[in-house]
Protein backbone atom coordinates (compact mmCIF):
# COMPACT_ATOMS: atom_id res chain seq x y z
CA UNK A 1 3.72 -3.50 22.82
CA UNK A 2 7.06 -4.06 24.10
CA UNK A 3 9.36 -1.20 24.73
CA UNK A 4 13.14 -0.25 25.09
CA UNK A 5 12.92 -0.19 29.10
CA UNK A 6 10.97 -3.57 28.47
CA UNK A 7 13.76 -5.23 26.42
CA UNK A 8 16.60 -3.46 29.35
CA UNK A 9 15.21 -4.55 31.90
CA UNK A 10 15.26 -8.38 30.45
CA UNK A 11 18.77 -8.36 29.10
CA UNK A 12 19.96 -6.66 31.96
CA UNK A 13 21.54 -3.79 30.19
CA UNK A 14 20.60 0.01 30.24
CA UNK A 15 18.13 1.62 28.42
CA UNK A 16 20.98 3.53 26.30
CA UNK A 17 23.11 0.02 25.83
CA UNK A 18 19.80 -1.15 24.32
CA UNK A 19 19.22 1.43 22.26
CA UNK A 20 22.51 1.82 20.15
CA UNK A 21 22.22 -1.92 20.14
CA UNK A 22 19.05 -2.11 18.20
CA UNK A 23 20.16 1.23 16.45
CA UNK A 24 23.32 -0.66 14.83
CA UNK A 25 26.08 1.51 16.10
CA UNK A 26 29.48 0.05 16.27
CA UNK A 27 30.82 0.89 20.16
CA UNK A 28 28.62 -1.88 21.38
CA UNK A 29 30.71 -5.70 20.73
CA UNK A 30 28.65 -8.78 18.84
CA UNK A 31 27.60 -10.65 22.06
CA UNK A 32 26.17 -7.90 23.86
CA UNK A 33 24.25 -6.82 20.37
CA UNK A 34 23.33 -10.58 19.90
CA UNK A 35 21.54 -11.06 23.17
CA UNK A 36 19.95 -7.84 23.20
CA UNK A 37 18.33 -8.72 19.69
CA UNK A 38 17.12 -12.16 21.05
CA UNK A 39 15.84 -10.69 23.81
CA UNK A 40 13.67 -8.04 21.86
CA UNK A 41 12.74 -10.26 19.03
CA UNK A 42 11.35 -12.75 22.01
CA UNK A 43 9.44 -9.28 23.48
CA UNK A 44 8.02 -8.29 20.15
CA UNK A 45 10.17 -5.11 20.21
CA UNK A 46 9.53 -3.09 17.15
CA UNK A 47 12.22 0.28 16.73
CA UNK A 48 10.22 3.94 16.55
CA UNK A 49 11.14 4.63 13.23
CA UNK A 50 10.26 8.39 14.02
CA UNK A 51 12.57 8.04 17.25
CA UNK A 52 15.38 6.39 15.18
CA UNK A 53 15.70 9.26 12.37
CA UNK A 54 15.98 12.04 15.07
CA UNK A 55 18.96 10.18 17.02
CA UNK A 56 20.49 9.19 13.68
CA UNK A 57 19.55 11.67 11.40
CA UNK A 58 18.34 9.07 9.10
CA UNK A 59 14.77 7.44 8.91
CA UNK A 60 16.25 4.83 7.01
CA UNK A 61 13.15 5.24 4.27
CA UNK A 62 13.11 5.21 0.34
CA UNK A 63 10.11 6.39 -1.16
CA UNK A 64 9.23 5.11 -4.84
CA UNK A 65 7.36 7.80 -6.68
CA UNK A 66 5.21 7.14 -9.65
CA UNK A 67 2.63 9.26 -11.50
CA UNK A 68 -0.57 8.59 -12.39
CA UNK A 69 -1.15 5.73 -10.95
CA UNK A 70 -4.26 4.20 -12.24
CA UNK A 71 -6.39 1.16 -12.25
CA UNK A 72 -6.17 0.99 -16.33
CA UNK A 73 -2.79 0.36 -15.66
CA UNK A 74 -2.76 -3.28 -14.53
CA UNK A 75 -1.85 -4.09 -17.47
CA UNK A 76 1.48 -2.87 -17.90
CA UNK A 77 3.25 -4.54 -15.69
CA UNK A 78 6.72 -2.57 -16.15
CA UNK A 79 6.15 0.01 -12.90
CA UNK A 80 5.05 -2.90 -10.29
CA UNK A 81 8.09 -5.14 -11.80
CA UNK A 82 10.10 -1.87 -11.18
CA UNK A 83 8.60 -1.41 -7.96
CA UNK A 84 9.22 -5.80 -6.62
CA UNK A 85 13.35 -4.63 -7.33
CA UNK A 86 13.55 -1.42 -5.57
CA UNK A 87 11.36 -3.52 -2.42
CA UNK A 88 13.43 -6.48 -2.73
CA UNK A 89 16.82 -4.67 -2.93
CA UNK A 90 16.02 -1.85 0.41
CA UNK A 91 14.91 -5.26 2.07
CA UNK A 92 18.06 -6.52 2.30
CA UNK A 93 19.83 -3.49 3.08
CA UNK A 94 17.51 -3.03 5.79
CA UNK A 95 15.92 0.07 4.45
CA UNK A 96 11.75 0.87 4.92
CA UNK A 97 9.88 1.71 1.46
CA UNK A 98 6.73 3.78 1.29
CA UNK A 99 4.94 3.98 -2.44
CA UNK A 100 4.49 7.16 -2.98
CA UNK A 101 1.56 8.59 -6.42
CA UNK A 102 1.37 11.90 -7.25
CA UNK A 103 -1.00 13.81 -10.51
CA UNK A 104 -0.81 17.38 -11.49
CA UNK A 105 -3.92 18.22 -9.27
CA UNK A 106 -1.85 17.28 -5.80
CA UNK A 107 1.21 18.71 -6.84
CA UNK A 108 -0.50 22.13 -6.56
CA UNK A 109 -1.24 21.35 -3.52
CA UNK A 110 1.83 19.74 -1.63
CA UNK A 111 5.39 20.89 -2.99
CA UNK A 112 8.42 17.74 -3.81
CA UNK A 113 10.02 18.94 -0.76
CA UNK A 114 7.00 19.07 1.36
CA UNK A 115 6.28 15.63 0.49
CA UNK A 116 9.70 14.05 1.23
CA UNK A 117 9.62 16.04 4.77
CA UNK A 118 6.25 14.68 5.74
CA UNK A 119 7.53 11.10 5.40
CA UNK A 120 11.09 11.48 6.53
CA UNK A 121 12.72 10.10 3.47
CA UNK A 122 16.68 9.47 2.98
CA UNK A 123 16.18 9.24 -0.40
CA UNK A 124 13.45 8.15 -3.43
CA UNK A 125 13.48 6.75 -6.49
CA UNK A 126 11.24 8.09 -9.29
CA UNK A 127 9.37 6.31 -12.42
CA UNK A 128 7.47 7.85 -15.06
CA UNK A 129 7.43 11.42 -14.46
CA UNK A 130 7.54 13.41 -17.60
CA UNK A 131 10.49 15.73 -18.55
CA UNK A 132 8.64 19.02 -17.64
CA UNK A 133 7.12 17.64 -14.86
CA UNK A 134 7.56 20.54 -11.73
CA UNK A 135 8.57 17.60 -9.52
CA UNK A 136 11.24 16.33 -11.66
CA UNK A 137 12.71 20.10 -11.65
CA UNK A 138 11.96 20.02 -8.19
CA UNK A 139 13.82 16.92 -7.38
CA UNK A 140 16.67 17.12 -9.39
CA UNK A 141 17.53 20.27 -7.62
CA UNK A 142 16.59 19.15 -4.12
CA UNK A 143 19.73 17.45 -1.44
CA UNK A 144 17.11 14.93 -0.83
CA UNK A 145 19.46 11.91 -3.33
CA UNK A 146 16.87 10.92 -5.75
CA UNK A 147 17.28 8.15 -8.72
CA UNK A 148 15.67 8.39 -11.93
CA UNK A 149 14.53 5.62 -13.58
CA UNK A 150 14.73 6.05 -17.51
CA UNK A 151 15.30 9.57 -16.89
CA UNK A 152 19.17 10.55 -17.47
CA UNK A 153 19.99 13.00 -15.48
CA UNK A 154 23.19 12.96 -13.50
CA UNK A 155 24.22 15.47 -10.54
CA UNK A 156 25.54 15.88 -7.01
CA UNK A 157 22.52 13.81 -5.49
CA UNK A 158 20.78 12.76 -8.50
CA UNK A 159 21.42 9.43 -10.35
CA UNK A 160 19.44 7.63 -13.55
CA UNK A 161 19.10 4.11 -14.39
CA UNK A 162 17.97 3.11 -17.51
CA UNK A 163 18.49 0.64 -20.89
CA UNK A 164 19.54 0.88 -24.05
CA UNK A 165 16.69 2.71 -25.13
CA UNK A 166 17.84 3.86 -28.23
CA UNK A 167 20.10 0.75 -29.74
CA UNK A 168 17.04 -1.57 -28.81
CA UNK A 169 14.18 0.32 -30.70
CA UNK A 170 16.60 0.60 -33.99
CA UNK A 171 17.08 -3.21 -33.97
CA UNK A 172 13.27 -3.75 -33.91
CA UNK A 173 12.97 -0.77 -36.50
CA UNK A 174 15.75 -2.71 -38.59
CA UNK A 175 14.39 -6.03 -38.33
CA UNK A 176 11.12 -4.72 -39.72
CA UNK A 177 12.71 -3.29 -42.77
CA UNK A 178 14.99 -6.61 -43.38
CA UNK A 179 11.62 -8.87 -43.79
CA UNK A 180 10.99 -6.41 -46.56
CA UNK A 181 8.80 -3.40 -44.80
CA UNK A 182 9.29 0.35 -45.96
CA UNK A 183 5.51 1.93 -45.50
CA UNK A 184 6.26 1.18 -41.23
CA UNK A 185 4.12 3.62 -38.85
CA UNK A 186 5.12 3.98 -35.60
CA UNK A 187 2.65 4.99 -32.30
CA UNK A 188 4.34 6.58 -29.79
CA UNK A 189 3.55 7.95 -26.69
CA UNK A 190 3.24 10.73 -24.43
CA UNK A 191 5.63 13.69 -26.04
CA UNK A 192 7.06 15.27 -22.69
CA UNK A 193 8.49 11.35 -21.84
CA UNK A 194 12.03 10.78 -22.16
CA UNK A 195 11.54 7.81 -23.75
CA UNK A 196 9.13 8.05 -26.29
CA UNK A 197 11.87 10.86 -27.34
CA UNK A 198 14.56 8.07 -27.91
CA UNK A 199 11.95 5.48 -29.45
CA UNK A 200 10.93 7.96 -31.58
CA UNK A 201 15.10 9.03 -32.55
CA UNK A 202 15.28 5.41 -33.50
CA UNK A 203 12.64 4.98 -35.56
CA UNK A 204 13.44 8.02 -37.57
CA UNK A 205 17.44 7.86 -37.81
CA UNK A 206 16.58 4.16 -38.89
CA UNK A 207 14.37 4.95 -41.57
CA UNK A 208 17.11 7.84 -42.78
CA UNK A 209 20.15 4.54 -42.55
CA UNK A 210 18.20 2.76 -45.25
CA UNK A 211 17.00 5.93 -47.13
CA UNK A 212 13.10 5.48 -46.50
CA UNK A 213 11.93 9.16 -46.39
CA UNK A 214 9.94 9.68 -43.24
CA UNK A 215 6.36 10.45 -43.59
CA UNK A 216 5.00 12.46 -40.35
CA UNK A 217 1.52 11.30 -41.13
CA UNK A 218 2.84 7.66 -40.52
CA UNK A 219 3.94 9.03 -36.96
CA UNK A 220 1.00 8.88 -34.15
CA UNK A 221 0.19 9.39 -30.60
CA UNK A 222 -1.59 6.86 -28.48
CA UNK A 223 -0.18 8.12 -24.95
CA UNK A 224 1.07 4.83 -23.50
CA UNK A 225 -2.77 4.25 -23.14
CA UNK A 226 -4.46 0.95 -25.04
CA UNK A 227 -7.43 2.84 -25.58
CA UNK A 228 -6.34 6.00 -26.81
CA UNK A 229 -3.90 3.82 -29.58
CA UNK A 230 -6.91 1.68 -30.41
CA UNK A 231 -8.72 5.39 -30.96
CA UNK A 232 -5.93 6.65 -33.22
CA UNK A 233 -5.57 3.16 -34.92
CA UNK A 234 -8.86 2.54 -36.23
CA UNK A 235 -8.85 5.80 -38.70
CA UNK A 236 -5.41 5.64 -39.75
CA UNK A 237 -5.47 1.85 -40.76
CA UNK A 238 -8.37 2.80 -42.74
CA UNK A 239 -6.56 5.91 -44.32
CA UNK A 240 -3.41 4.19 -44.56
CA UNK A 241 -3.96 0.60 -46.55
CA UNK A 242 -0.31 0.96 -47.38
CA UNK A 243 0.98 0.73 -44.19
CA UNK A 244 2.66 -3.38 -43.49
CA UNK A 245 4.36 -2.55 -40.46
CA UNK A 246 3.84 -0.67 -37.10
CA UNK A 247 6.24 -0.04 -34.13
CA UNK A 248 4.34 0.89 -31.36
CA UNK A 249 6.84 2.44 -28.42
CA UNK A 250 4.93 0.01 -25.91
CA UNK A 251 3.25 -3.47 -25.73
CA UNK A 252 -0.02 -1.40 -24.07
CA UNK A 253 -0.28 0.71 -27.00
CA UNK A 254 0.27 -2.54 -29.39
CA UNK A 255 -2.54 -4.38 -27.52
CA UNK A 256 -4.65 -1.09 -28.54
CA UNK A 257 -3.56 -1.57 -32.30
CA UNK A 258 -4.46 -5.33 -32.50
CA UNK A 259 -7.95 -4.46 -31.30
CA UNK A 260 -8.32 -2.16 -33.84
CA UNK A 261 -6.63 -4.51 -36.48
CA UNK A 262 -9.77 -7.09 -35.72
CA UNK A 263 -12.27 -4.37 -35.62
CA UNK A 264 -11.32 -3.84 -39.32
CA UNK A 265 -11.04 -7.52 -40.19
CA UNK A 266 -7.16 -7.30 -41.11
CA UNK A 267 -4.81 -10.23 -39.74
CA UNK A 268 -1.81 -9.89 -38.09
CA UNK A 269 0.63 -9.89 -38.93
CA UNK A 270 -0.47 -11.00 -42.77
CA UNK A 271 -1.92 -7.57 -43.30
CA UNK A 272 -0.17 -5.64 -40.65
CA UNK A 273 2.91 -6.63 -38.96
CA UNK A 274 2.95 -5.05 -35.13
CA UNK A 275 6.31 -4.65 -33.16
CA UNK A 276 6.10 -3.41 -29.14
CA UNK A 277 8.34 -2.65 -26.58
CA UNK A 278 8.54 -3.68 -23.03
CA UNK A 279 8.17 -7.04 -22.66
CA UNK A 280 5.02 -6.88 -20.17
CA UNK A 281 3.13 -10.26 -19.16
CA UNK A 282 0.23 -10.43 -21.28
CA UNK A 283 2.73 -9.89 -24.46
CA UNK A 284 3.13 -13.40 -25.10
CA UNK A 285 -0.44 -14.56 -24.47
CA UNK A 286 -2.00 -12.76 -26.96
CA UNK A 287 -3.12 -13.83 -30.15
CA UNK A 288 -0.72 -13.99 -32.13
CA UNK A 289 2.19 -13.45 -29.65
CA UNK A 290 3.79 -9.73 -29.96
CA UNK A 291 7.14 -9.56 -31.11
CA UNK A 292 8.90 -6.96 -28.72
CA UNK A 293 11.69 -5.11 -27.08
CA UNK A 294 11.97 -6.81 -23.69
CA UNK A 295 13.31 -4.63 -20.91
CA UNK A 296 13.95 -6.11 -17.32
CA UNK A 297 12.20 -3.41 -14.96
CA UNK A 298 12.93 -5.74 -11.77
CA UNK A 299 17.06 -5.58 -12.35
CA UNK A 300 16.92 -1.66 -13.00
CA UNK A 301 14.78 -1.34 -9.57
CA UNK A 302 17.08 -3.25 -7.73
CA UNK A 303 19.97 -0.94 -9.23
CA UNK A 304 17.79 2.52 -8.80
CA UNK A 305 17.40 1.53 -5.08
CA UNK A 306 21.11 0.19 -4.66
CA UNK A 307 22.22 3.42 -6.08
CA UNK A 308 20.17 5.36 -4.22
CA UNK A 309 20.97 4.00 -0.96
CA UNK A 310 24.85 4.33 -1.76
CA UNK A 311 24.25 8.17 -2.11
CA UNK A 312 22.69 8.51 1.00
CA UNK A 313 25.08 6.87 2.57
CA UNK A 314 27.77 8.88 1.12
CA UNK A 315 29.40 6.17 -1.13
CA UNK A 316 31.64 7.32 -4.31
CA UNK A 317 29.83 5.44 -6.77
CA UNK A 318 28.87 5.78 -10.10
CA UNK A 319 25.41 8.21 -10.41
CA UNK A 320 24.36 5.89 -13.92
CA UNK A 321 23.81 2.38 -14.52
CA UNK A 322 22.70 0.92 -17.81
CA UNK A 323 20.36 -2.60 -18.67
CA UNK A 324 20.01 -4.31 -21.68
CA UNK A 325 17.55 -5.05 -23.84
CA UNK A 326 16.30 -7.81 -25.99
CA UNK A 327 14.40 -7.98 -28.95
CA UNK A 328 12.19 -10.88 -28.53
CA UNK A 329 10.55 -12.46 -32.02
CA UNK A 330 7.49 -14.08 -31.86
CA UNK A 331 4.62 -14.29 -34.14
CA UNK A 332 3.60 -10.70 -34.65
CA UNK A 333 5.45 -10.19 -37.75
CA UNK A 334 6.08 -11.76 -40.65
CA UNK A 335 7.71 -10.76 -44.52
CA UNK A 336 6.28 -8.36 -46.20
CA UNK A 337 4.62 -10.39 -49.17
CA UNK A 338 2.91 -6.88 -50.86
């Protein structure tokens, strides 16, 4: 492997002229820097990464941190969507990526700040952690600049992206009740995330608007998991022949509800409406379609890792940026004919 005094001694400058060359500082002109790059992309030079953060005090490294990380989760689609912006946005701003899973077991072992030493990171961006998650206190407090995506918390090195979470789950909530629904469940999921929080604001304060008094037994738990919805389906569906309509606060946990819908024999949505929210790939291949809140993961990674990149840079810019939604009708749900 090629190295600096390799690349020197071909362009014919010194081993330091090289170096702050390759290392992008300023006090070396454009056609000295241009021939020095030919030279060490014809070499097969490759920078120290290691080398590069101790002369510059910056790796030049974004971790993405997600939790619980898990083979049943290929099919929700929403983190590795996330996860294609934040890569494709430190790409071209020249900026190395390391994916980064963590579960309550390792963080007893390894502390946040331990973990962002190890790897040398400028900054990360971080994706599902749950409110009273000891990393997410950790982080928030750290000078490590972290972004939080769908997680609003704003502070000195701390920035959020996220959508409008709670606008978007009233409109599906409302268009539910204008084709005639009032008995409408709703399955949300795991009750330390932020957004199953606002989903679950929505659902209520909508409910309240058209004066539809809320029944808690019609509110359920499925934990973002298809299994554990089809689990808590099954019985209440039975229980509940009432229930037209349910808003489930993801398209995983829909899928979960649809299974159980055909375990029972009940059509959708003829016997049981079924709203989701995210938007993930298999949501319009199912049978019938899902109608759903469609969120664009890809454009909030691309901000989360613009953002973040800004504050370790030192940039004055805005520590919140906001993507839409769109509810997205398909054939899921239809009038309620009861």
């Amino acid at each position: 492997m090629a190295t600096l005094k390799d690349v020197s001694r071909a362009s014919g400058f010194s081993v330091t002229t090289v170096s702050r060359a390759l290392n992008g500082y300023d006090d070396v002109n454009k056609e000295t820097r241009d021939k020095i790059v030919s030279v060490a992309k014809e070499l097969g030079y490759s920078p120290n990464i290691l080398a590069r953060s101790l002369v510059k005090k910056q790796s030049k490294t974004i971790g993405f941190l997600v939790t619980d990380l898990k083979r049943e989760s290929v099919k929700d689609n929403f983190m590795f969507e996330t996860l294609c912006g934040v890569s494709d946005e430190l790409s071209d701003l020249d900026y190395e990526f390391v994916l980064l899973s963590t579960t309550t077991s390792k963080q007893k072992n390894k502390t946040y700040g331990q973990m962002c030493a190890e790897r040398q990171l400028d900054g990360v961006v971080i994706q599902g952690l749950k409110r009273d998650d000891p990393y997410l206190l950790e982080a928030i407090e750290s000078k490590v600049p972290c972004v939080l995506v769908d997680i609003p918390v704003e502070g000195l090195n701390t920035g959020y992206v996220t959508s409008n979470q709670l606008e978007s789950a009233k409109q599906a909530v409302r268009y539910l009740i204008r084709l005639g629904h009032k008995q409408i469940a709703f399955m949300n999921g795991a009750p330390h995330a932020y957004v199953s929080t606002v989903r679950y604001d929505a659902y209520r304060q909508v409910l309240q608007e058209n004066g539809i008094e809320l029944n808690e037994a019609y509110v359920l738990n499925g934990d973002f998991e298809e299994g554990a919805s089809k689990a808590v389906a099954l019985p209440f569906l039975l229980n509940h022949p009432e229930v037209t309509a349910i808003f489930c606060a993801s398209d995983v946990m829909a899928l979960g509800v649809l299974q159980a819908t055909r375990e029972l024999g009940l059509n959708v949505p003829e016997d049981l409406s079924l709203v989701g929210f995210d938007n993930i790939l298999l949501s319009q291949y199912v049978s019938p379609p899902l109608t759903t809140v469609g969120q664009q993961p890809y454009e909030m990674g691309k901000k989360a890792a613009e953002m973040v990149v800004s504050i370790v840079e030192g940039k004055d810019v805005p520590h919140e940026a906001f993507v839409n939604n769109q509810l997205i009708l398909r054939e899921s749900v239809t009038k309620n004919r009861r």
